[in-house]
Protein backbone atom coordinates (compact mmCIF):
# COMPACT_ATOMS: atom_id res chain seq x y z
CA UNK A 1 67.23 21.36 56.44
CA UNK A 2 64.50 23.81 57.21
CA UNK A 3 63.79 26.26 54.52
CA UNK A 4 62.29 29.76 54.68
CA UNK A 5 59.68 30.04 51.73
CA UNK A 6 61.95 33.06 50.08
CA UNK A 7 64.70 30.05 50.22
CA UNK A 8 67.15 31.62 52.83
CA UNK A 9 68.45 29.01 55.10
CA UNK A 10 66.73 28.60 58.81
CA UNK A 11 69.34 28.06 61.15
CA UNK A 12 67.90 27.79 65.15
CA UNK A 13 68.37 30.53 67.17
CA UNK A 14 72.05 29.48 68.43
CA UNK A 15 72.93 31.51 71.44
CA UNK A 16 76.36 31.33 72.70
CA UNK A 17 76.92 32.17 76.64
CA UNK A 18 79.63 34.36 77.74
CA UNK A 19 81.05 34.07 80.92
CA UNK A 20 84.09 36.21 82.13
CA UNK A 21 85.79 35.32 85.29
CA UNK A 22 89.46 35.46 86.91
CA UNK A 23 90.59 32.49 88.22
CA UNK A 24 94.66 31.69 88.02
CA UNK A 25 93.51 27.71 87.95
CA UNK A 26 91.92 28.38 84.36
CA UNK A 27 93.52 28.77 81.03
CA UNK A 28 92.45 31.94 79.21
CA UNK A 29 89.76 30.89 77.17
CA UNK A 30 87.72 27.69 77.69
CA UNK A 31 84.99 26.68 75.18
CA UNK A 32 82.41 24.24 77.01
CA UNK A 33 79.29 23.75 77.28
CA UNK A 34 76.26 25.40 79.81
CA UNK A 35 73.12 23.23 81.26
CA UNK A 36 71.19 23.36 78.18
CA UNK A 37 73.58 21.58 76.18
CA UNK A 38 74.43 24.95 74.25
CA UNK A 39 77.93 25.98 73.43
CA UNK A 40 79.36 28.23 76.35
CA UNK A 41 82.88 30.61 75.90
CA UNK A 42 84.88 31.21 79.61
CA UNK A 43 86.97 34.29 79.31
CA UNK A 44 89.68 34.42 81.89
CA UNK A 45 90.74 38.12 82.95
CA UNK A 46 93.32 36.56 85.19
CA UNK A 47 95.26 36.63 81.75
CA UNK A 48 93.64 39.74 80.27
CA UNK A 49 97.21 40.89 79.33
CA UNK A 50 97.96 37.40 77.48
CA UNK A 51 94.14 37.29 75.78
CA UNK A 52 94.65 41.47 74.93
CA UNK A 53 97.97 40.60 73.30
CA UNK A 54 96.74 37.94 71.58
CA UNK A 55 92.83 39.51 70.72
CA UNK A 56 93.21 39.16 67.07
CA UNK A 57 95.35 36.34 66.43
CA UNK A 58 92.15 34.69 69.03
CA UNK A 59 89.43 35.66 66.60
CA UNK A 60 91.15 34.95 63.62
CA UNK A 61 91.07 31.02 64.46
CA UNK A 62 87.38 30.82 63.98
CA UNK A 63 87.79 29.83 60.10
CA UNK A 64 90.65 27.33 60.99
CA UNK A 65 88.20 25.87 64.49
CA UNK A 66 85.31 25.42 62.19
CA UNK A 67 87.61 23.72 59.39
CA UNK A 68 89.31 21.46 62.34
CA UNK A 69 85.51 20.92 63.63
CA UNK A 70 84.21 20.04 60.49
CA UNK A 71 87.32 17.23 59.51
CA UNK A 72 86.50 15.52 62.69
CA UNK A 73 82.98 15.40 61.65
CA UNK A 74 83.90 13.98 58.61
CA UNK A 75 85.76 11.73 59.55
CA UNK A 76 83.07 10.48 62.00
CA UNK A 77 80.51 10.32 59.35
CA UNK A 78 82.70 8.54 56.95
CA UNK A 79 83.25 6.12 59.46
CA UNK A 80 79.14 5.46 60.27
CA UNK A 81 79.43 5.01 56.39
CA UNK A 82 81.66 2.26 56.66
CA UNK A 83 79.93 0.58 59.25
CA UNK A 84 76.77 1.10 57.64
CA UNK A 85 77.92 -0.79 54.28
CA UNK A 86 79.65 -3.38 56.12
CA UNK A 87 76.44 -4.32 58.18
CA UNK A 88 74.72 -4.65 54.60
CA UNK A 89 77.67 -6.85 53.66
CA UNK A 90 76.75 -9.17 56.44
CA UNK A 91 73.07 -9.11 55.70
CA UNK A 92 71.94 -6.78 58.36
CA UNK A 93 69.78 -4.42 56.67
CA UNK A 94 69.90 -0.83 58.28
């Protein structure tokens, strides 16, 4: 973790794109990601009457998307655990 010398947390300038197009083939919102690798948000105004409807029930799953995010990471690193003690098991140090 990189730490400022007054302790705050450094975090990477993490810049989300925004796109906003209107295309009926595309669901309303589409989270992706752009050519750099970086996280990337679609916004579909060929349902702007849907996504207007639905604005802050939309923002409000941020909390719940970074809890659902963070289980599968979990679970991911719990599993790397498991293979990491099991290789040790065998004799294959890590």
């Amino acid at each position: 973790m990189n730490v400022l010398p007054d302790g705050e947390d450094w975090v990477p300038n993490r810049q989300v794109e925004f796109r906003i197009v209107s295309d009926s083939e595309l669901p309303p919102i589409v989270i992706t990601m752009n050519d750099d690798d970086k996280p990337k948000v679609v916004l579909n105004t060929y349902h702007r009457i849907w996504l207007s409807i639905n604005r802050k029930l939309i923002a409000g799953t941020a909390e719940s998307l970074f809890e659902k995010i963070d289980m599968i990471l979990t679970g991911y690193l719990q599993e790397q655990r498991q293979y990491e003690q099991m290789d040790r098991d065998d004799g294959n140090e890590v």
